[in-house]
N, C-alpha and C. Protein backbone atom coordinates (compact mmCIF):
# COMPACT_ATOMS: atom_id res chain seq x y z
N UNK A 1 -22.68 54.16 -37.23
CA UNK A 1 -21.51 53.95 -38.06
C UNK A 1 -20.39 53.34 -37.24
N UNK A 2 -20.03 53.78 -36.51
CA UNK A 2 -18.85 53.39 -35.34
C UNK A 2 -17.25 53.17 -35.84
N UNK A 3 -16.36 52.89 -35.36
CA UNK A 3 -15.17 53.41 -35.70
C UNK A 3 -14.29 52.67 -34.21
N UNK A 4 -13.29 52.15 -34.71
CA UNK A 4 -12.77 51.21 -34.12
C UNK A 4 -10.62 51.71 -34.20
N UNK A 5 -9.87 51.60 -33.64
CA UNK A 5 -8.34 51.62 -33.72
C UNK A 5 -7.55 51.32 -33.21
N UNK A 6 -6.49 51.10 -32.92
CA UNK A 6 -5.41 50.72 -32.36
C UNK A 6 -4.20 50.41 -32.67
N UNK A 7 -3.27 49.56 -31.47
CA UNK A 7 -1.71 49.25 -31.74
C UNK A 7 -1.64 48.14 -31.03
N UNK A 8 -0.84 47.92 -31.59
CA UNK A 8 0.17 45.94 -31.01
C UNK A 8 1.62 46.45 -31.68
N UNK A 9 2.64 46.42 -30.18
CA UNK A 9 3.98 46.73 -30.41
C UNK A 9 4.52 44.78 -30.60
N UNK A 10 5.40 44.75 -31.15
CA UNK A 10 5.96 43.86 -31.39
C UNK A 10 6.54 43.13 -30.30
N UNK A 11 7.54 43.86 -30.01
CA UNK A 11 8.35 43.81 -28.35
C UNK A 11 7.09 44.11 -27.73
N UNK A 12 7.02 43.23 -26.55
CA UNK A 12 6.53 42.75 -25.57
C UNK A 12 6.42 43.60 -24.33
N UNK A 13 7.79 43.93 -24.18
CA UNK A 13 8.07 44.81 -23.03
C UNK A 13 7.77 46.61 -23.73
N UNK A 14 7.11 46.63 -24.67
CA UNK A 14 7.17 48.14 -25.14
C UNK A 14 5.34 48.23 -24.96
N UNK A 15 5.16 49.50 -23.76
CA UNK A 15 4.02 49.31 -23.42
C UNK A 15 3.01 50.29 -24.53
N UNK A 16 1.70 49.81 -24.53
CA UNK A 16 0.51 50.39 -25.42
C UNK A 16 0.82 52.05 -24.73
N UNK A 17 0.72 53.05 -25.67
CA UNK A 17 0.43 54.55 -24.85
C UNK A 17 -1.05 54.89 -24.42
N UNK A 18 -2.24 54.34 -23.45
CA UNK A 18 -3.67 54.71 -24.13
C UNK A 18 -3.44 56.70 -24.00
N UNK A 19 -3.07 57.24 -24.25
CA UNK A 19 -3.29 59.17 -24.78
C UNK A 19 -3.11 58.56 -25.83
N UNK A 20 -2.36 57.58 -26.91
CA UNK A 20 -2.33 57.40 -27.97
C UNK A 20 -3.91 57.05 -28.26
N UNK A 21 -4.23 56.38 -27.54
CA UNK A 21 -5.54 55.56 -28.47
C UNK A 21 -6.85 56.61 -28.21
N UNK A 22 -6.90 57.46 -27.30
CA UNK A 22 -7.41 58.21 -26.87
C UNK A 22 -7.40 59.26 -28.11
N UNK A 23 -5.91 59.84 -28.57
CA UNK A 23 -6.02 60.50 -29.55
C UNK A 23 -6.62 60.39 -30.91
N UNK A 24 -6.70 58.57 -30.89
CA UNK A 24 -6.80 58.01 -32.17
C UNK A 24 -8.31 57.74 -32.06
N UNK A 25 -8.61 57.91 -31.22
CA UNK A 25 -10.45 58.13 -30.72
C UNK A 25 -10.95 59.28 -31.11
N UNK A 26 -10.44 60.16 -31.09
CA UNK A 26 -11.30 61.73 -31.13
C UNK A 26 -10.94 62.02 -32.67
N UNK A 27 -9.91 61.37 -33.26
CA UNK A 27 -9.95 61.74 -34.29
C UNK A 27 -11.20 60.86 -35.68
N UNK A 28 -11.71 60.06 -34.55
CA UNK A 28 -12.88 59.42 -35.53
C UNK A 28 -14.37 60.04 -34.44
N UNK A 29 -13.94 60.85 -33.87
CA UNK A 29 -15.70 60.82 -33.36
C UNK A 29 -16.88 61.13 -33.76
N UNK A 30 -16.82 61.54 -35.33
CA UNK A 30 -17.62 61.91 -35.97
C UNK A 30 -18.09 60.27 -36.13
N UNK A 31 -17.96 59.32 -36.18
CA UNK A 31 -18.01 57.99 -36.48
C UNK A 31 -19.10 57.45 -35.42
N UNK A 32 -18.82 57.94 -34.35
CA UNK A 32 -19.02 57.45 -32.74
C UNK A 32 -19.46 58.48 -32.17
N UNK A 33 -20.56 59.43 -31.88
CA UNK A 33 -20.62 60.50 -31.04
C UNK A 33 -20.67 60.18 -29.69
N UNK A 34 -21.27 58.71 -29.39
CA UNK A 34 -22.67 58.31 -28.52
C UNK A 34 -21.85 57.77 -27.33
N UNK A 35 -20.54 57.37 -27.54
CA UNK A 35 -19.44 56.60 -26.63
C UNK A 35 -18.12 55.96 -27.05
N UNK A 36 -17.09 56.11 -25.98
CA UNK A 36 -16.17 55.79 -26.26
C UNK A 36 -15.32 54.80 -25.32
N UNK A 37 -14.97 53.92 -25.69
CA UNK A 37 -14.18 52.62 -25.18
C UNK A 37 -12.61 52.45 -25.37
N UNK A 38 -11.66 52.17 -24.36
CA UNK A 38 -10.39 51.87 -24.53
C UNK A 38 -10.11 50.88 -23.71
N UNK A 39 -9.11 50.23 -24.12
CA UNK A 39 -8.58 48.71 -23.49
C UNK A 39 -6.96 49.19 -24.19
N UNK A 40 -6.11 49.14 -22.89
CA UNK A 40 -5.06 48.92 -22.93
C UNK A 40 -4.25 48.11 -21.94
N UNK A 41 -3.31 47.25 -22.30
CA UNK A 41 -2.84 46.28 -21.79
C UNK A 41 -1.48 45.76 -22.42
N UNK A 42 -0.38 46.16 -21.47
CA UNK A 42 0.94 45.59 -22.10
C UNK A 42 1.47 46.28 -23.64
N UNK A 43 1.52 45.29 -24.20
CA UNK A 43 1.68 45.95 -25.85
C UNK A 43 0.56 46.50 -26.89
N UNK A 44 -0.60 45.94 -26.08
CA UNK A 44 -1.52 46.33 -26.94
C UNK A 44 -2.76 47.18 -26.40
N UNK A 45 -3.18 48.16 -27.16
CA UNK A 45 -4.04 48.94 -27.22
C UNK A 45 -5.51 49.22 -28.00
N UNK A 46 -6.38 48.83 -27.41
CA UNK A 46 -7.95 48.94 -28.76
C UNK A 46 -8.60 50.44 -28.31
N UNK A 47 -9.25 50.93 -29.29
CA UNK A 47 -10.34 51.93 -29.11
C UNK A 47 -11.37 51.98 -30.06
N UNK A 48 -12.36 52.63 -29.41
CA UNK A 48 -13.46 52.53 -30.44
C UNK A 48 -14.40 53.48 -30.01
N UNK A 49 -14.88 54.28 -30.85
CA UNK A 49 -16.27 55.35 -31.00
C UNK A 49 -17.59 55.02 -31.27
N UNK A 50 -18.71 54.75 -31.04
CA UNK A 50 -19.48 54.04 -30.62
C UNK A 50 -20.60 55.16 -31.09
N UNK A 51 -21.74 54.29 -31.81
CA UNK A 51 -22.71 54.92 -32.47
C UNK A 51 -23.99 53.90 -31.86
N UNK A 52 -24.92 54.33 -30.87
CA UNK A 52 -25.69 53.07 -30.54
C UNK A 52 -26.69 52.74 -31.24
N UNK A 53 -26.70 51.73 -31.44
CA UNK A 53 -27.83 51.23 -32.43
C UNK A 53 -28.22 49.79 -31.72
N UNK A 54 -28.15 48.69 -31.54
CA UNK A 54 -28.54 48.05 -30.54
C UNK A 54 -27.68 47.62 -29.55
N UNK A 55 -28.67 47.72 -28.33
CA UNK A 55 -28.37 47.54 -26.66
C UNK A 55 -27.68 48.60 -26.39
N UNK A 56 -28.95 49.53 -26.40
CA UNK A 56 -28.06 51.36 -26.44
C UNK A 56 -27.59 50.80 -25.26
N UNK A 57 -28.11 50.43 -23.84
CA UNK A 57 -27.58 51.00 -22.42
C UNK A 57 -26.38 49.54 -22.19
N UNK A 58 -26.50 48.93 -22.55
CA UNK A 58 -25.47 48.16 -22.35
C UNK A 58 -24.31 47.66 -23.38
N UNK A 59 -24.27 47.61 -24.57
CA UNK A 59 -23.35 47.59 -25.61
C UNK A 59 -22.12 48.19 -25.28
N UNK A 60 -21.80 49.09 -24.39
CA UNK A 60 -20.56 49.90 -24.44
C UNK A 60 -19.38 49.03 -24.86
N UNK A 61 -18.25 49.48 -25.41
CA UNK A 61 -17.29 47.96 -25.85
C UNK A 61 -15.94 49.25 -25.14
N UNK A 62 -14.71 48.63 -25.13
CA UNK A 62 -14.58 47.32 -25.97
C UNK A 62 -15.18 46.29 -24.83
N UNK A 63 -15.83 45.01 -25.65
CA UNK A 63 -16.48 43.90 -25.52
C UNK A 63 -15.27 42.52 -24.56
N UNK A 64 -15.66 42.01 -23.60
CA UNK A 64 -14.94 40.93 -23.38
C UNK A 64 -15.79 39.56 -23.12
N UNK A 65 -15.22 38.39 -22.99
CA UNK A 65 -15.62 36.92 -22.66
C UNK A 65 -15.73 37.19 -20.94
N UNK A 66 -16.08 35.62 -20.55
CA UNK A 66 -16.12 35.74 -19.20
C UNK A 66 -15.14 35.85 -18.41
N UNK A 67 -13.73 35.52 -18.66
CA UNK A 67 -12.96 35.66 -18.00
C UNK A 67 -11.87 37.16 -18.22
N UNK A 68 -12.47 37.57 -19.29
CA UNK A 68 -11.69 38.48 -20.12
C UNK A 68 -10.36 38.85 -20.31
N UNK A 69 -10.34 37.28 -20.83
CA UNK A 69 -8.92 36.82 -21.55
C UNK A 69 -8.97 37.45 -23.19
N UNK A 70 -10.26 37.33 -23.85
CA UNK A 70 -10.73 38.11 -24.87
C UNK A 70 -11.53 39.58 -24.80
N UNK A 71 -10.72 39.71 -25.86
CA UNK A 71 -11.10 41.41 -26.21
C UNK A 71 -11.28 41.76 -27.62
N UNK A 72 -12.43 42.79 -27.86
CA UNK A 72 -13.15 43.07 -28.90
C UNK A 72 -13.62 44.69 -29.48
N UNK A 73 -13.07 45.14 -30.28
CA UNK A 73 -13.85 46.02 -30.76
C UNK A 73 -14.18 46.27 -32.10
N UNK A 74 -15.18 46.24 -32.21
CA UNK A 74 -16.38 46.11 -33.69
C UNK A 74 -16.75 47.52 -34.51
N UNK A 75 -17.13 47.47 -35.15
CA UNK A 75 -17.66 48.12 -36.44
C UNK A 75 -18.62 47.58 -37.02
N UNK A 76 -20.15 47.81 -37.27
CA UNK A 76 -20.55 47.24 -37.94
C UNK A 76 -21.76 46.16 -37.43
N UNK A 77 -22.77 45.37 -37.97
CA UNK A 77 -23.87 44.63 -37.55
C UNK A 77 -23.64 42.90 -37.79
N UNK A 78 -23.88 42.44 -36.80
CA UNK A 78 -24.24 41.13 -37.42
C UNK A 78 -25.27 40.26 -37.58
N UNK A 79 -26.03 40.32 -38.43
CA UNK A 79 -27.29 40.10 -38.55
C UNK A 79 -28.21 38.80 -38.37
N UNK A 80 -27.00 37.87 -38.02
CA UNK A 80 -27.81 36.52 -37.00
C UNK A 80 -27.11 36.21 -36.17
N UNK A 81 -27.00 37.53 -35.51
CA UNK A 81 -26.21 37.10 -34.19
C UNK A 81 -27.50 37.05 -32.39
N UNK A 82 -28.63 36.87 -32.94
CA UNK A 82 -29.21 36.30 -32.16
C UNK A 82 -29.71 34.90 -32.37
N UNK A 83 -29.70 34.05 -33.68
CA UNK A 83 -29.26 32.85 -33.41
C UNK A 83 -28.16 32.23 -33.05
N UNK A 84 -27.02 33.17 -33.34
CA UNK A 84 -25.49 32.53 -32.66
C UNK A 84 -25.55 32.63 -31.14
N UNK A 85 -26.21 33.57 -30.56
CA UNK A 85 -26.67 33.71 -28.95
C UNK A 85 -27.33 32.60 -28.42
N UNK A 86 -28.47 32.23 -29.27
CA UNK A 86 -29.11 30.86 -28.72
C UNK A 86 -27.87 30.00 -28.64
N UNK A 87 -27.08 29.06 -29.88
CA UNK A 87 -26.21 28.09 -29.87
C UNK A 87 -25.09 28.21 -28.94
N UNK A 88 -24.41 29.35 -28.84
CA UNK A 88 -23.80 29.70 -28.19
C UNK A 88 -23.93 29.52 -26.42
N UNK A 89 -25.47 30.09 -26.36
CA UNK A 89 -25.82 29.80 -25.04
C UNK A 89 -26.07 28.60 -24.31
N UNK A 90 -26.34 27.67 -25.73
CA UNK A 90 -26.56 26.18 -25.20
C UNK A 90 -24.98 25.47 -25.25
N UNK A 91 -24.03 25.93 -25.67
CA UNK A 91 -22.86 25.43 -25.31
C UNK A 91 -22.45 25.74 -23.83
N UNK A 92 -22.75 26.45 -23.19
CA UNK A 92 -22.52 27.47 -21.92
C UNK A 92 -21.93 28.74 -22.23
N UNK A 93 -21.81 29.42 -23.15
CA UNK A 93 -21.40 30.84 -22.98
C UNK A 93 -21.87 31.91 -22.35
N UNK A 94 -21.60 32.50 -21.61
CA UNK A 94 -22.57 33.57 -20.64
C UNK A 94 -22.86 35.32 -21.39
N UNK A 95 -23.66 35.61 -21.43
CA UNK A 95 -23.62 36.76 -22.35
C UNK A 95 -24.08 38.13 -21.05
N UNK A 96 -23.63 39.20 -21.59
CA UNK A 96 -24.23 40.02 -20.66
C UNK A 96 -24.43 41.37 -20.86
N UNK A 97 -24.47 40.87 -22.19
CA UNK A 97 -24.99 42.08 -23.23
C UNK A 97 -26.04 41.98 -24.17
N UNK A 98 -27.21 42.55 -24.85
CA UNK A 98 -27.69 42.32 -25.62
C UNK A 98 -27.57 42.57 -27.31
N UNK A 99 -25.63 42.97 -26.54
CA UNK A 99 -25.13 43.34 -28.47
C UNK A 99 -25.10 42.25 -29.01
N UNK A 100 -24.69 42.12 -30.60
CA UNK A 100 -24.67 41.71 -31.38
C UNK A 100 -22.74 41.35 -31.55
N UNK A 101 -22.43 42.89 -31.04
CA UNK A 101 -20.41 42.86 -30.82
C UNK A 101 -19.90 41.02 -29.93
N UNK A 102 -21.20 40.83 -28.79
CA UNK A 102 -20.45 39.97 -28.03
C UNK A 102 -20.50 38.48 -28.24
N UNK A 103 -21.22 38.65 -29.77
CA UNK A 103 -20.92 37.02 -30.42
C UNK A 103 -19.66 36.48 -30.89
N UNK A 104 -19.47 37.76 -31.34
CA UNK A 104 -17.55 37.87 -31.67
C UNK A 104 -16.77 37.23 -30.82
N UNK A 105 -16.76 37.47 -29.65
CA UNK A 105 -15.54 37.00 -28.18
C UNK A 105 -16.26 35.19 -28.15
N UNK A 106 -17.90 35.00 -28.36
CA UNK A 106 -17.95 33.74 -27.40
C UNK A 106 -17.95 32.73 -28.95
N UNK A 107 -18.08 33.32 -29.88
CA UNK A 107 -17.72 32.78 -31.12
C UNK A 107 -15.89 32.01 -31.42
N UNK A 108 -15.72 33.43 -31.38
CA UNK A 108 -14.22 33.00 -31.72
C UNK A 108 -13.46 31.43 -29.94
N UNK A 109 -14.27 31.80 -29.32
CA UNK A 109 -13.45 30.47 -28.35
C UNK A 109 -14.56 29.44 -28.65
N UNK A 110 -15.80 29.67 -28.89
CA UNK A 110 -16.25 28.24 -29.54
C UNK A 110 -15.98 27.69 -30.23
N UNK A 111 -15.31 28.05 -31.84
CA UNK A 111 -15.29 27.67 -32.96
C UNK A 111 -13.77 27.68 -33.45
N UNK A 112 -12.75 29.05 -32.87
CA UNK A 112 -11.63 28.99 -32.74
C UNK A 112 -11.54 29.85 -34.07
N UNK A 113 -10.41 29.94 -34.72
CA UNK A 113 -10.02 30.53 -36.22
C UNK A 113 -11.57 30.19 -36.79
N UNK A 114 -12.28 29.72 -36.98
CA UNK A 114 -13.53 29.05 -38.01
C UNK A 114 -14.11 30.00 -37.44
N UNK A 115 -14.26 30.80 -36.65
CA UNK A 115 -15.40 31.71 -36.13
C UNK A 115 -16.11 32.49 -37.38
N UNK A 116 -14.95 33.39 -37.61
CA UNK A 116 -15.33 33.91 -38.72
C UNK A 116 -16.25 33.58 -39.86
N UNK A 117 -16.50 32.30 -39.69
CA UNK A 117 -17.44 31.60 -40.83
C UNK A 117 -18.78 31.65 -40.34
N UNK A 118 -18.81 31.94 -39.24
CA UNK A 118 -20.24 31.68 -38.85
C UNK A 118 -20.95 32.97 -38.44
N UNK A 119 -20.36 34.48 -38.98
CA UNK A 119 -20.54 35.73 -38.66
C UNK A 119 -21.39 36.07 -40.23
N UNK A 120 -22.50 36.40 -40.17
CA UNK A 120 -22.88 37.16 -41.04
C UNK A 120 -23.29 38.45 -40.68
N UNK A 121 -22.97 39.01 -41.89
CA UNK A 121 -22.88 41.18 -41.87
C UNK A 121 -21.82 41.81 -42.22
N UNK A 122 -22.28 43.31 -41.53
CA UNK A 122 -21.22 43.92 -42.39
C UNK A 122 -20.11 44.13 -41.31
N UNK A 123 -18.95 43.89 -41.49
CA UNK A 123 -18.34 44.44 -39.90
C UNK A 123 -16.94 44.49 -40.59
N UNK A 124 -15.96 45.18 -39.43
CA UNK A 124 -14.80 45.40 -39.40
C UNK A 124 -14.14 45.11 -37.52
N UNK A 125 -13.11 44.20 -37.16
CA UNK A 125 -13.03 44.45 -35.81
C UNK A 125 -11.52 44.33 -35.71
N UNK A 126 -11.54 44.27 -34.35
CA UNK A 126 -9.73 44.16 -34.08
C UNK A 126 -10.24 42.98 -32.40
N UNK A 127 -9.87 42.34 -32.34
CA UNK A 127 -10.17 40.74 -31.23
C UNK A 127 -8.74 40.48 -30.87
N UNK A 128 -8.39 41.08 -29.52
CA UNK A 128 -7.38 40.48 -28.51
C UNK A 128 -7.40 39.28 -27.93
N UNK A 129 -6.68 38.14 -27.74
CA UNK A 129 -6.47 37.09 -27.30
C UNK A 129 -5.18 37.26 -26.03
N UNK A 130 -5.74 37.30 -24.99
CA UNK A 130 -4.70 37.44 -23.80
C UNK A 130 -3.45 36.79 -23.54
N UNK A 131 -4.77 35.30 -23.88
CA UNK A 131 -3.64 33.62 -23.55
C UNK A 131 -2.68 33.64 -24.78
N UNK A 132 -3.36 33.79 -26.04
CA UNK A 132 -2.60 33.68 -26.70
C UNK A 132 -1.59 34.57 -27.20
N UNK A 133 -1.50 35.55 -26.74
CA UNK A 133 -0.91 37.04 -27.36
C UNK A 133 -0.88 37.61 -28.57
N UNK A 134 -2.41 37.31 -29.31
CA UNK A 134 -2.96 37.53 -30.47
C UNK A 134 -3.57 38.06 -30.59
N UNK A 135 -3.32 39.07 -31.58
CA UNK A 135 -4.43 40.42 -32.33
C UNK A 135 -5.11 39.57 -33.75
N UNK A 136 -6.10 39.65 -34.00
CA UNK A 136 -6.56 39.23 -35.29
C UNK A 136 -7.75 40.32 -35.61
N UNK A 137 -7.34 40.90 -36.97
CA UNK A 137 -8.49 41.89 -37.08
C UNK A 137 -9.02 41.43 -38.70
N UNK A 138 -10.04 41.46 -38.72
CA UNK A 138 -10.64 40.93 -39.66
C UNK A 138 -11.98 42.10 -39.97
N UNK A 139 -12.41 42.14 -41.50
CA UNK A 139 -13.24 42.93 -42.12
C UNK A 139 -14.30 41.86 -43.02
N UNK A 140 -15.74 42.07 -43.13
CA UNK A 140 -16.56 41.56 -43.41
C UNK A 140 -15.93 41.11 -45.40
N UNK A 141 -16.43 40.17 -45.72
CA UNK A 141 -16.02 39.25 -47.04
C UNK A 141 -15.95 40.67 -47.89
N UNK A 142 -16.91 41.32 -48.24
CA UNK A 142 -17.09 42.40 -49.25
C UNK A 142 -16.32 44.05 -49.19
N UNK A 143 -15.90 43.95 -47.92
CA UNK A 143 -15.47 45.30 -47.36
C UNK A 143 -16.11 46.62 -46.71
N UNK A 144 -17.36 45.94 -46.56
CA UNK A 144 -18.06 47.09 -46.77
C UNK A 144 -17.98 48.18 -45.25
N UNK A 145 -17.07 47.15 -44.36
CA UNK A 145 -16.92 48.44 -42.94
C UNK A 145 -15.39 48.55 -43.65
N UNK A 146 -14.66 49.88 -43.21
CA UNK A 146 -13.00 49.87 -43.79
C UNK A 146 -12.26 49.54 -42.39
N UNK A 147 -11.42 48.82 -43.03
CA UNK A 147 -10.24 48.82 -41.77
C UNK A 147 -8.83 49.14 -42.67
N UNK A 148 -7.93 50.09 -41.82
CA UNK A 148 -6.98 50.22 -42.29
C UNK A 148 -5.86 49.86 -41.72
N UNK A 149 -4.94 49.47 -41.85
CA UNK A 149 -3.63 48.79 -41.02
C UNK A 149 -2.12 49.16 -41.95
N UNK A 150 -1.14 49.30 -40.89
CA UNK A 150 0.03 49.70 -41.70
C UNK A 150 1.10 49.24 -39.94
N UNK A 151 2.35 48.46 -40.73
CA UNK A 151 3.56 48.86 -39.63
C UNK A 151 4.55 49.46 -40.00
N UNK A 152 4.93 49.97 -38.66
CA UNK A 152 5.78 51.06 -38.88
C UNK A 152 6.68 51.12 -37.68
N UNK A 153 7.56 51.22 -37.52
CA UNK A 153 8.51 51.78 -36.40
C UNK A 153 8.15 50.44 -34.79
N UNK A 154 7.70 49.32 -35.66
CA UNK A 154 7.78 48.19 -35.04
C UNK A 154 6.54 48.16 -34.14
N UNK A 155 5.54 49.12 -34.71
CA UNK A 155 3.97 48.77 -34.29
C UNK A 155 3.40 48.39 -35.74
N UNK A 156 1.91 47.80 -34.69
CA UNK A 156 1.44 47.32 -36.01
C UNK A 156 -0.16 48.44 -35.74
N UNK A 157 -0.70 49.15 -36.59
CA UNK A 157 -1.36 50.30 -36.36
C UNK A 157 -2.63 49.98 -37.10
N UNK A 158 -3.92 50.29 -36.08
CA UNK A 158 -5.21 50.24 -37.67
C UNK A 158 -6.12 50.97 -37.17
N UNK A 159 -6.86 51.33 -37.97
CA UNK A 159 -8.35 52.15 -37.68
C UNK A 159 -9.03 51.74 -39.08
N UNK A 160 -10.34 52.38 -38.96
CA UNK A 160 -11.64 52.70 -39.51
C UNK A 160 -11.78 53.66 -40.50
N UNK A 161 -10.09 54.43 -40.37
CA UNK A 161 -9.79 55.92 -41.47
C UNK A 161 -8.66 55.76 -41.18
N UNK A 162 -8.51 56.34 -42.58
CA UNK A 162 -6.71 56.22 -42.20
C UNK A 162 -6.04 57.22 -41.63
N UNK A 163 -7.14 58.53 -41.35
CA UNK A 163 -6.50 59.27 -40.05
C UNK A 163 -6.08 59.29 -38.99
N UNK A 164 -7.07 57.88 -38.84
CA UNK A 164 -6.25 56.98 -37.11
C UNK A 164 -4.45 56.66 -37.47
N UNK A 165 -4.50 56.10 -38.31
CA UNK A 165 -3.08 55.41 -38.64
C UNK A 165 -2.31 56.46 -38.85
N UNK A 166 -2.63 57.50 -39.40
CA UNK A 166 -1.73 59.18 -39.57
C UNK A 166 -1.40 59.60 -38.34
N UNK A 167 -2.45 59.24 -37.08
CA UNK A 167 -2.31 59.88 -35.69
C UNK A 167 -1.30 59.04 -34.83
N UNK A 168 -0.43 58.07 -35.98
CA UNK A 168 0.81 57.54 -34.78
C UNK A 168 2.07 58.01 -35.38
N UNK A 169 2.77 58.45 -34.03
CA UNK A 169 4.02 59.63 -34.18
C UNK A 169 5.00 59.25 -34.86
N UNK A 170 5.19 59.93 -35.71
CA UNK A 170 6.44 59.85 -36.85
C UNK A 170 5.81 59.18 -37.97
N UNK A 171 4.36 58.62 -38.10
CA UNK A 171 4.20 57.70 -39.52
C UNK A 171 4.20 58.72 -40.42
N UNK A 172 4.94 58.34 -41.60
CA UNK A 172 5.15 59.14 -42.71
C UNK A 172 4.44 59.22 -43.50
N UNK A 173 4.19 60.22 -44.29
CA UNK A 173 3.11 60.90 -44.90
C UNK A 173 3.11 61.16 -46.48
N UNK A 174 4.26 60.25 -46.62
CA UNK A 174 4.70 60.51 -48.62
C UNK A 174 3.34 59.25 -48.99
N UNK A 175 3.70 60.26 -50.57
CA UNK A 175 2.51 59.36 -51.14
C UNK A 175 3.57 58.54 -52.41
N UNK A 176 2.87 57.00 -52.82
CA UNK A 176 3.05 55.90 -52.93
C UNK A 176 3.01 56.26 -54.69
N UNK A 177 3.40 57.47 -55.85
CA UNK A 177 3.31 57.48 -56.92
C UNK A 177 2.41 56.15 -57.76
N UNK A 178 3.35 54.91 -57.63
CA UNK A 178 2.99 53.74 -58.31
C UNK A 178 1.12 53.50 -58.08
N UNK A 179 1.11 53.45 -56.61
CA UNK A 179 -0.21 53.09 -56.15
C UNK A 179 -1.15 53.76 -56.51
N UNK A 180 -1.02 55.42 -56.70
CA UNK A 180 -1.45 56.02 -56.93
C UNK A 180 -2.35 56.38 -57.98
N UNK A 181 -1.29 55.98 -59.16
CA UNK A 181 -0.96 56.11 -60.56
C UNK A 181 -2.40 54.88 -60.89
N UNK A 182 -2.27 53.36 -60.23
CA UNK A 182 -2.85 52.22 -60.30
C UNK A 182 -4.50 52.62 -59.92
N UNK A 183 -4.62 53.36 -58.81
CA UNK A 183 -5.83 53.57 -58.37
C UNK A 183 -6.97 54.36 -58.92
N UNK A 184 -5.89 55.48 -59.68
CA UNK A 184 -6.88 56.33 -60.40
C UNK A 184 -7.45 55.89 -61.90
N UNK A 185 -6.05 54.93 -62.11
CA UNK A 185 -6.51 54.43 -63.64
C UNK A 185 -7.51 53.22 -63.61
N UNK A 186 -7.65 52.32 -62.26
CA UNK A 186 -8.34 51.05 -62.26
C UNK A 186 -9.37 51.01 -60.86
N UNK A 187 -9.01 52.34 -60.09
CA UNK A 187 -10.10 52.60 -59.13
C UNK A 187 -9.91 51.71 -58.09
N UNK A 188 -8.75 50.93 -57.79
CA UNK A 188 -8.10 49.80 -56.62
C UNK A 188 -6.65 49.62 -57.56
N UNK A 189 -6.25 49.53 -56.00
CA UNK A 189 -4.69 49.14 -56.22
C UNK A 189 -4.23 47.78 -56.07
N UNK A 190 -4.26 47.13 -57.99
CA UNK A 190 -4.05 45.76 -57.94
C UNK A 190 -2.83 45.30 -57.62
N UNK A 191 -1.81 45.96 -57.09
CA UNK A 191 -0.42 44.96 -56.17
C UNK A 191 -0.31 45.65 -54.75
């Protein structure tokens, strides 16, 4: 199953807490029994709980490129991501994993924003960009891994449950009447 979270502070100079992401780890480990990954750096922070399913001994994430200017943590399968390994490999990308997570990093600098088009499965991730000072987290076309995201107090916050996003200090805890009201009568909240 696996389970993925984190933060990106706005300000620059306001550093990632990892005990934060750490916290925001254990509170999904039912997700992840098998391992756990953190990457923190500057403003931003990834984590992820880890369920192995392929490249038990080497998959551990979070996932980087060769220079590891990119950063990755996944949710989820991608199911021709050993033909994206071949193409990939014949461009020169170096792989050194036998996951499926590390098509993500050599994808997104092959193809750029278009990456995403060439991912099939089910997934949910959060993908750091060093050079660029870009978070982009993206969830498979249908939804079928969850990602949740909310800002607040000038972070930008997400997980896999929205208990991750509950586990950053001071986020408030009122409930949204309108949304509410929308969800139970139509089962999604159409605004």
């Amino acid at each position: 199953m696996c389970g993925i979270c984190g933060v990106s502070f706005a300000q620059k100079d306001r550093p990632a807490d990892e005990q934060l992401i750490r916290r925001m780890c254990d509170t999904i480990i039912h997700r992840g029994p098998d391992d756990e990954g953190i990457f923190v750096e500057g403003n931003v922070g990834l984590g992820m709980r880890r369920l192995s399913i392929i490249d038990l001994e080497g998959g551990s994430q979070p996932i980087h490129n060769e220079d590891e200017t990119i950063w990755v943590v996944f949710n989820g399968e991608i199911y021709n991501y050993k033909d994206l390994v071949s193409t990939l490999s014949q461009k020169g990308h170096k792989f050194y994993t036998e996951s499926d997570t590390e098509v993500i990093v050599h994808a997104y600098e092959e193809f750029g924003d278009e990456f995403l088009q060439h991912l099939n499965g089910m997934f949910g991730f959060a993908l750091w960009d060093k050079k660029a000072q870009r978070l982009l987290l993206a969830r498979d076309r249908m939804g079928i891994k969850p990602l949740y995201y909310a800002e607040h107090d000038g972070a930008f916050i997400f997980g896999s449950e929205l208990k991750v996003v509950l586990e950053y200090p001071g986020f408030p805890r009122n409930i949204d009447l309108v949304a509410l009201d929308e969800y139970l009568s139509f089962e999604y909240v159409p605004t």
